[in-house]
N, C-alpha and C. Protein backbone atom coordinates (compact mmCIF):
# COMPACT_ATOMS: atom_id res chain seq x y z
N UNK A 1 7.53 -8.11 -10.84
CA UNK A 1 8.05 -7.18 -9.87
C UNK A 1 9.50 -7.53 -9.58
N UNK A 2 10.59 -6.52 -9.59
CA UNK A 2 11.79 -6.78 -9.63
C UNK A 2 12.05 -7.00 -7.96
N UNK A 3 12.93 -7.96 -7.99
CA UNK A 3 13.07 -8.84 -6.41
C UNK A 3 12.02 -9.27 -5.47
N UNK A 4 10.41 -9.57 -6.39
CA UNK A 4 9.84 -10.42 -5.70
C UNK A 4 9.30 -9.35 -4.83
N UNK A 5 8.18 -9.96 -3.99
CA UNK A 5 7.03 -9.78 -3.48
C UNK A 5 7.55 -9.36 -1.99
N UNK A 6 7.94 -8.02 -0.93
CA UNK A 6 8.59 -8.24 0.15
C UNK A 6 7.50 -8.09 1.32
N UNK A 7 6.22 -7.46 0.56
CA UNK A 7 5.59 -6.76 2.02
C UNK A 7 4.19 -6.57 1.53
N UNK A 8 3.21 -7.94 1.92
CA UNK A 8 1.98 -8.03 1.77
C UNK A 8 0.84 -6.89 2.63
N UNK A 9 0.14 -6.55 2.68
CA UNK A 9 -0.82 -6.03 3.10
C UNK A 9 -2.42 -6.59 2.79
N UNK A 10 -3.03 -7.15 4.47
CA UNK A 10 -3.90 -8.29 4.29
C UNK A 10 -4.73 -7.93 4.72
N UNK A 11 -5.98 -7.20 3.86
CA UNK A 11 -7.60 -6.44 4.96
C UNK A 11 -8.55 -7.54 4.71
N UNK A 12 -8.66 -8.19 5.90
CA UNK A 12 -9.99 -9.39 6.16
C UNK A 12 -9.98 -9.59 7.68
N UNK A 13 -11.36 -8.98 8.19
CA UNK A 13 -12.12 -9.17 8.77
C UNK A 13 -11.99 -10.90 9.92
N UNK A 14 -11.82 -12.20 9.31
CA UNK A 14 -12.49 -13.18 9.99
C UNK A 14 -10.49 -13.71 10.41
N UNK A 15 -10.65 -13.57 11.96
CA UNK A 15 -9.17 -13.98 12.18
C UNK A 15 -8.76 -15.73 11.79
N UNK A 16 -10.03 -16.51 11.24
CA UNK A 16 -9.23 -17.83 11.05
C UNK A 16 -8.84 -17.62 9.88
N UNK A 17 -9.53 -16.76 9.04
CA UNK A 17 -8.48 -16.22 7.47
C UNK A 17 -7.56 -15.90 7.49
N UNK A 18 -6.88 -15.44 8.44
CA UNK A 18 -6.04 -14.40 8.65
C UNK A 18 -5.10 -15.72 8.87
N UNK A 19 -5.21 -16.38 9.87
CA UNK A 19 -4.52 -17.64 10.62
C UNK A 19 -4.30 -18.29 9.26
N UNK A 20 -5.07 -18.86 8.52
CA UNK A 20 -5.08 -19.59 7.54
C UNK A 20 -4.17 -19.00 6.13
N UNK A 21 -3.91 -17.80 5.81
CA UNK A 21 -2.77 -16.64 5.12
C UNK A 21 -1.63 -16.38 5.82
N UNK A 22 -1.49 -16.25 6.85
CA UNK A 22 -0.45 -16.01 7.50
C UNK A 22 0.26 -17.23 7.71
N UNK A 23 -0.32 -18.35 8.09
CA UNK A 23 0.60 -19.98 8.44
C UNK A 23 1.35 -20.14 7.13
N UNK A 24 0.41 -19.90 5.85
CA UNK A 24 1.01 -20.80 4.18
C UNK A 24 1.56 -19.93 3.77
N UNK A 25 1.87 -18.50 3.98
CA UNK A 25 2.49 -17.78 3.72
C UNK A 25 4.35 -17.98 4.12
N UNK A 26 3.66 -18.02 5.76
CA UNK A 26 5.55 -18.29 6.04
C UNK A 26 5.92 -19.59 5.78
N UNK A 27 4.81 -20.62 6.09
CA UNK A 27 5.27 -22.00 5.50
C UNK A 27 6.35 -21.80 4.09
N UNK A 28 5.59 -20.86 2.72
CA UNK A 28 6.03 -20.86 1.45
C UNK A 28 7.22 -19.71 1.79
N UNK A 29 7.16 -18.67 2.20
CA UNK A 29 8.13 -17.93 2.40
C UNK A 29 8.21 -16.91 3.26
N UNK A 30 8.75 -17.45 4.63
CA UNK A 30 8.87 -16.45 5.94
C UNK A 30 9.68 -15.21 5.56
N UNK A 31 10.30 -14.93 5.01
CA UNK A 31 11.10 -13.28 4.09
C UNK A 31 9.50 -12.36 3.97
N UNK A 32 8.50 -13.19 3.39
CA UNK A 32 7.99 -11.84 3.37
C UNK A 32 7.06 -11.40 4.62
N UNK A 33 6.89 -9.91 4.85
CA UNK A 33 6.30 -9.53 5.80
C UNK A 33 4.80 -9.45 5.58
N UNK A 34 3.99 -9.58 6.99
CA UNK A 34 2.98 -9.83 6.51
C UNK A 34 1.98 -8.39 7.16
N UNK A 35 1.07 -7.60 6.84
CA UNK A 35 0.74 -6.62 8.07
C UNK A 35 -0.82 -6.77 7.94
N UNK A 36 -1.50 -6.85 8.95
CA UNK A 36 -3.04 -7.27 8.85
C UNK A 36 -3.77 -6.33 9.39
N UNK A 37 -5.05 -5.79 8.49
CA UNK A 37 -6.16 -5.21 9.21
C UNK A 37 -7.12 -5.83 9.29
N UNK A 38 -8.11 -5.45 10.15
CA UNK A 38 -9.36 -6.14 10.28
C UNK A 38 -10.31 -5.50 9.48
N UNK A 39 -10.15 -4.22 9.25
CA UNK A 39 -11.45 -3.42 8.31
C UNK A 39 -10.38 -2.50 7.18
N UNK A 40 -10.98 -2.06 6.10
CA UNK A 40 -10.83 -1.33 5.31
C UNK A 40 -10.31 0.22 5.91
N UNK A 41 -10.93 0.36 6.54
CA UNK A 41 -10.19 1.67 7.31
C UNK A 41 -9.23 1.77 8.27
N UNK A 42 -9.01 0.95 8.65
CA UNK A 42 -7.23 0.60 8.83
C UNK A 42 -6.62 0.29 8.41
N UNK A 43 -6.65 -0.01 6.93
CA UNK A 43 -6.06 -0.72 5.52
C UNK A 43 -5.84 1.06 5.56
N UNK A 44 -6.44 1.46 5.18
CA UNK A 44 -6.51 2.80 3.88
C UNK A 44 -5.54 3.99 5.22
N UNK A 45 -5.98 4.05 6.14
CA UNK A 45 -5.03 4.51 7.08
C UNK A 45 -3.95 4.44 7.12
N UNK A 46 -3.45 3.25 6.96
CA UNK A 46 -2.31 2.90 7.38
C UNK A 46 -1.24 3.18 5.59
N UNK A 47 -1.85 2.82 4.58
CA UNK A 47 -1.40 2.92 3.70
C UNK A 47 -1.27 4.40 2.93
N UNK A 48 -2.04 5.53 3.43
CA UNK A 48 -2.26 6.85 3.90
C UNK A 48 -1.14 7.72 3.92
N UNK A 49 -0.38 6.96 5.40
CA UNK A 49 0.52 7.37 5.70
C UNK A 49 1.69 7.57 4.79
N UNK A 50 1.29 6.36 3.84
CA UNK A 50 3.47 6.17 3.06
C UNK A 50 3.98 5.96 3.41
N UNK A 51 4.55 5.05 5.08
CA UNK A 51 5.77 5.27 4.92
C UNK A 51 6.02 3.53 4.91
N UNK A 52 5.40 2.81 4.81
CA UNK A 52 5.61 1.72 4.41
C UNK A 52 5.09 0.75 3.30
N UNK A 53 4.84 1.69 2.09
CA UNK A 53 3.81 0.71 1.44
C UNK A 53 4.10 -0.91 1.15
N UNK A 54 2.91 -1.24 1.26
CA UNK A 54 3.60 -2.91 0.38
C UNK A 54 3.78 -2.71 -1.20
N UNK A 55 4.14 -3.86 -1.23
CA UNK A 55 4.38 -4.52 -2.89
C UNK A 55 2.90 -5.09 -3.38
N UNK A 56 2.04 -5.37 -2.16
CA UNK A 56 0.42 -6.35 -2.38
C UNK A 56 -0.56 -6.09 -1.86
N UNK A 57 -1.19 -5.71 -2.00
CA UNK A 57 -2.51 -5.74 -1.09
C UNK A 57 -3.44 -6.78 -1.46
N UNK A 58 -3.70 -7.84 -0.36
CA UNK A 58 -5.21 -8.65 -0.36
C UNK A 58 -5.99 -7.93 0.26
N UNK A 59 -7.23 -8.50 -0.10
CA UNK A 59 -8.61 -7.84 0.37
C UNK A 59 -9.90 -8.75 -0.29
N UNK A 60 -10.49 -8.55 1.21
CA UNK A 60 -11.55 -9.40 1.07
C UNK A 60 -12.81 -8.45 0.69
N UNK A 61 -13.83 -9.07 0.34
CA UNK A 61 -14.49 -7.86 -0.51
C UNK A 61 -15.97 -7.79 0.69
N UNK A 62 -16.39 -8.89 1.42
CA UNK A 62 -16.88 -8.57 2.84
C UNK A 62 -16.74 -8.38 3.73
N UNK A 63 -16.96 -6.82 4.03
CA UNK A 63 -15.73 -6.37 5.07
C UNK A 63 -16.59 -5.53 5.89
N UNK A 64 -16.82 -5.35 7.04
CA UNK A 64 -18.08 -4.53 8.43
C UNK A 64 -17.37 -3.24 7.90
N UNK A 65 -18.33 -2.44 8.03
CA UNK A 65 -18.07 -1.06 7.78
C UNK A 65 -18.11 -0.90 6.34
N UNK A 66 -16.98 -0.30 5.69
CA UNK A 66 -16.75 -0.24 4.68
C UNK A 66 -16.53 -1.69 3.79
N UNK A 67 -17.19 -1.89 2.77
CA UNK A 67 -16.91 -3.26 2.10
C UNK A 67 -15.58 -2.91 0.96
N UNK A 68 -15.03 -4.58 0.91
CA UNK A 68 -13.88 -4.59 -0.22
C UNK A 68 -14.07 -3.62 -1.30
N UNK A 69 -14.90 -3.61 -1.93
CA UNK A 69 -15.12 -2.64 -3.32
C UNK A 69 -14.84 -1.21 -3.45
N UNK A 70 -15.64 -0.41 -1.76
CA UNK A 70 -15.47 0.65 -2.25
C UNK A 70 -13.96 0.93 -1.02
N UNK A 71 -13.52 -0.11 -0.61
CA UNK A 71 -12.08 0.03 -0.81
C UNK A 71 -11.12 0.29 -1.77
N UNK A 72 -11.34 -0.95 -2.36
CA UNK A 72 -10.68 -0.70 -3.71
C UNK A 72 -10.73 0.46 -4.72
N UNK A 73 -11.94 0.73 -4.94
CA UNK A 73 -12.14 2.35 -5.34
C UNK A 73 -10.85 3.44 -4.77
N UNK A 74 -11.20 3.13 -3.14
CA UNK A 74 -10.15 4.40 -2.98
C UNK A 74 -9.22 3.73 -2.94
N UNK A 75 -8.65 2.93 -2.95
CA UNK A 75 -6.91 2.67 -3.51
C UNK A 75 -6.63 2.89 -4.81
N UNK A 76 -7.69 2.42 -5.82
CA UNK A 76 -7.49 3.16 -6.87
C UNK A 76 -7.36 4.37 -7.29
N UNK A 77 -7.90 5.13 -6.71
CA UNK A 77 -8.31 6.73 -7.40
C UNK A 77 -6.84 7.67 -6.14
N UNK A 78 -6.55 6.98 -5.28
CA UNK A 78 -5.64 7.80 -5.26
C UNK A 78 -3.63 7.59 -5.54
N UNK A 79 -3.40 8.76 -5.92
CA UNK A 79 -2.50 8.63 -6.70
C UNK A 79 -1.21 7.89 -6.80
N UNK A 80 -1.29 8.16 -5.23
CA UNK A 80 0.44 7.62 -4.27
C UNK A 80 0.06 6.21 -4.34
N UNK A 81 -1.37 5.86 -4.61
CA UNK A 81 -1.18 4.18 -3.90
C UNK A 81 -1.94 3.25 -5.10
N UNK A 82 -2.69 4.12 -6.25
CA UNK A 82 -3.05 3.83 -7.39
C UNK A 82 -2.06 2.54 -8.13
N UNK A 83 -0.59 2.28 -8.01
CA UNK A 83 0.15 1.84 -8.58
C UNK A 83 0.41 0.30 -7.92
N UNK A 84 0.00 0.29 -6.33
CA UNK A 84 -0.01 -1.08 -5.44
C UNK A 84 -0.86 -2.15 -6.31
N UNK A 85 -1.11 -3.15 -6.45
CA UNK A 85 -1.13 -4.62 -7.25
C UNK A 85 -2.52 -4.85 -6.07
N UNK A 86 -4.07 -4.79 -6.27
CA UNK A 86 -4.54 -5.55 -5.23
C UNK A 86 -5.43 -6.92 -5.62
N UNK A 87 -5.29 -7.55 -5.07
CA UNK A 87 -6.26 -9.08 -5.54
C UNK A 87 -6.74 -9.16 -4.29
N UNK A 88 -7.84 -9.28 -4.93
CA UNK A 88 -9.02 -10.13 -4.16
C UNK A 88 -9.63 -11.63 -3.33
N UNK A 89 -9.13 -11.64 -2.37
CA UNK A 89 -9.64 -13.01 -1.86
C UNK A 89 -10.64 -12.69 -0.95
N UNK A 90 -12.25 -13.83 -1.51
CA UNK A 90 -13.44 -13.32 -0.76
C UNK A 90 -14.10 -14.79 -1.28
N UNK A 91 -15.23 -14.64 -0.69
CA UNK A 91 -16.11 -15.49 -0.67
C UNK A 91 -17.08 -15.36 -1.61
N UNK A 92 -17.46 -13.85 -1.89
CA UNK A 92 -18.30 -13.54 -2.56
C UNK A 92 -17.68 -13.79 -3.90
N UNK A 93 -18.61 -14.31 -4.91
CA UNK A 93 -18.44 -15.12 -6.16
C UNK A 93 -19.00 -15.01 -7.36
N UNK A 94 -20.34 -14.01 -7.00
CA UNK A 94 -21.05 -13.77 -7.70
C UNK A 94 -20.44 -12.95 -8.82
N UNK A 95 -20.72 -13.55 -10.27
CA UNK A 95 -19.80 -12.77 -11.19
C UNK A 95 -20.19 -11.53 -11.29
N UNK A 96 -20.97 -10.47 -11.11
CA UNK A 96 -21.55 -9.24 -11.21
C UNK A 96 -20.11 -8.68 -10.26
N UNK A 97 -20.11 -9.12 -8.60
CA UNK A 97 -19.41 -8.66 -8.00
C UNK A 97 -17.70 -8.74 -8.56
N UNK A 98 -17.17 -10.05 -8.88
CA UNK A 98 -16.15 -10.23 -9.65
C UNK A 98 -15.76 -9.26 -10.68
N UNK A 99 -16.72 -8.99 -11.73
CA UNK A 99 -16.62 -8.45 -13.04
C UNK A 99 -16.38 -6.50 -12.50
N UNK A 100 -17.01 -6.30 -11.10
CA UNK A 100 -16.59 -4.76 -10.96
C UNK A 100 -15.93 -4.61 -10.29
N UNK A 101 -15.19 -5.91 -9.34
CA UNK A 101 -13.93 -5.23 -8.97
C UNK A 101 -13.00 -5.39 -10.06
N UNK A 102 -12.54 -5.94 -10.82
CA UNK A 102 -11.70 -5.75 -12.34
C UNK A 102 -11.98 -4.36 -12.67
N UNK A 103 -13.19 -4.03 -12.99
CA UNK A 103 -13.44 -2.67 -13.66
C UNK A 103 -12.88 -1.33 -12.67
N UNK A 104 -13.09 -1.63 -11.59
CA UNK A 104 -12.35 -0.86 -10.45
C UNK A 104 -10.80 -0.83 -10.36
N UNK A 105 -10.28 -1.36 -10.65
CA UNK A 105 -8.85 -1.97 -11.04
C UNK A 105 -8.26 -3.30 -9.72
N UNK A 106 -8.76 -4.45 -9.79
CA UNK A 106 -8.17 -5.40 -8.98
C UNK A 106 -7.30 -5.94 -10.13
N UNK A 107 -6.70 -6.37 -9.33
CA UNK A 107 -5.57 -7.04 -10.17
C UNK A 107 -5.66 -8.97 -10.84
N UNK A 108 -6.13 -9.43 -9.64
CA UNK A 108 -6.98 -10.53 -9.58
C UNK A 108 -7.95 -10.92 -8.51
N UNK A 109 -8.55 -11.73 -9.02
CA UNK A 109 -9.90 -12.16 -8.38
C UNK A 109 -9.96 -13.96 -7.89
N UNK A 110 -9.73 -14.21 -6.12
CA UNK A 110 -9.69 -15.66 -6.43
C UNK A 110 -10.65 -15.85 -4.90
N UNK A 111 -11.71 -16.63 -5.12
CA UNK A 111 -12.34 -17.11 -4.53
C UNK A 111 -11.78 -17.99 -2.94
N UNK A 112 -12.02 -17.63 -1.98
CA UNK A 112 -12.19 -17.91 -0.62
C UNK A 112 -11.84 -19.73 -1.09
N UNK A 113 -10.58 -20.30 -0.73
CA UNK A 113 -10.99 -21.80 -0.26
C UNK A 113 -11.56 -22.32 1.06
N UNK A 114 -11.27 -23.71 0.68
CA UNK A 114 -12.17 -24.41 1.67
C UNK A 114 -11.43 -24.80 2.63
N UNK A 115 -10.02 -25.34 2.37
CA UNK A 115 -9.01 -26.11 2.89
C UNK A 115 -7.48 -25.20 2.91
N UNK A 116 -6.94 -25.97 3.33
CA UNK A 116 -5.16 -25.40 3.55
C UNK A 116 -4.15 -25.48 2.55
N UNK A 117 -4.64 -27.32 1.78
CA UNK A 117 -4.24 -27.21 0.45
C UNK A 117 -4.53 -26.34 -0.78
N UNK A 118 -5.44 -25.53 -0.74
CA UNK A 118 -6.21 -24.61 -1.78
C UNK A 118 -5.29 -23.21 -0.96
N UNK A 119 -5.89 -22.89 -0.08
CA UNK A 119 -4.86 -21.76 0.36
C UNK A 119 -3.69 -21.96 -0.07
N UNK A 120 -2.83 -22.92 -0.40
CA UNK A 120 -1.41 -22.97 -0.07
C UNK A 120 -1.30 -22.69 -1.82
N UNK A 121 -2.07 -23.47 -2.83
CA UNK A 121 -2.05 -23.14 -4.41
C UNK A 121 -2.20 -21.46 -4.26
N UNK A 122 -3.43 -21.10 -3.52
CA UNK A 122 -3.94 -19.40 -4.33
C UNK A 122 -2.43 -18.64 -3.37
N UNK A 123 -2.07 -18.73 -3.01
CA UNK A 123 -0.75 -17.99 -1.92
C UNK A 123 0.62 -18.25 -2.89
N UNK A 124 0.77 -19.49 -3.23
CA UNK A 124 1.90 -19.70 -4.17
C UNK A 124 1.98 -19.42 -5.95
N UNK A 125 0.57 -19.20 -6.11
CA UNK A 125 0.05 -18.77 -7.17
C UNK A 125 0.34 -17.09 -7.31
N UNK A 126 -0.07 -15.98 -6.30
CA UNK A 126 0.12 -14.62 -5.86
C UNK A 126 1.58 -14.76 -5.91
N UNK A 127 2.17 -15.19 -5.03
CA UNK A 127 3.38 -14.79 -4.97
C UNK A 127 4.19 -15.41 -6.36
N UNK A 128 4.16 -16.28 -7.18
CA UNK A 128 4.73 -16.51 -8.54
C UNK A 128 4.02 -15.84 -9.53
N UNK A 129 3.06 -15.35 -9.54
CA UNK A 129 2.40 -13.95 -10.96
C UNK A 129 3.18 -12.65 -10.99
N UNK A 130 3.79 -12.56 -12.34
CA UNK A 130 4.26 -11.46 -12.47
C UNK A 130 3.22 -10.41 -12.07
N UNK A 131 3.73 -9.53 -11.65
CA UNK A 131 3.23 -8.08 -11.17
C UNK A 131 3.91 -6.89 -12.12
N UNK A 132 2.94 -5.91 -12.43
CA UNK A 132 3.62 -5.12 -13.23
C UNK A 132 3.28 -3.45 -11.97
């Protein structure tokens, strides 16, 4: 992605995730902005609109209400927002679940850590993968 990663978009549910993405984020790089929902339907709302899309979307794939997947579905299938980059950070691991959000179009797939040091790899990892 030409000039880097400016404006994440983060749908998960559990606010110490949120705490725990948001700290290693600005720790690694306070430039980028960060905007958080708690459910999928304030993700898809907000991104709806246009007038701010990100460069990223995370998403957790257990999510109240609507779950990660058939989020991802509709970010995929529609047109304006079809082109956003989304990876997956979740807990759920099970390769069945893994293998259909790919088929859905995620971009990547990385498992929920345990610690701050693991957050701080999968965060610096996202933000150094080329994005197309």
């Amino acid at each position: 992605m030409k000039g880097g990663i400016q404006h994440i978009c983060l749908a998960e549910d559990d606010p110490d995730d949120y705490l725990f993405f948001s700290e290693t984020l600005k720790e690694i790089n306070s430039a980028i902005k960060l905007t958080w929902f708690q459910t999928c339907e304030e993700l898809l709302t907000f991104l709806k609109t246009g007038s701010e899309l990100p460069c990223l979307i995370v998403l957790d794939m257990n999510m109240p209400k609507m779950d990660g997947q058939t989020c991802l579905v509709s970010i995929k299938k529609e047109l304006e927002l079809s082109h956003i980059p989304v990876i997956i950070l979740s807990t759920a691991g099970h390769l069945t679940t893994i293998n259909t959000a790919y088929q859905a179009g995620a971009f990547k797939y990385y498992h929920k850590p345990g610690s701050i040091d693991e957050f701080r790899k999968i965060i610096t990892e996202i933000l150094t993968t080329p994005i197309q």
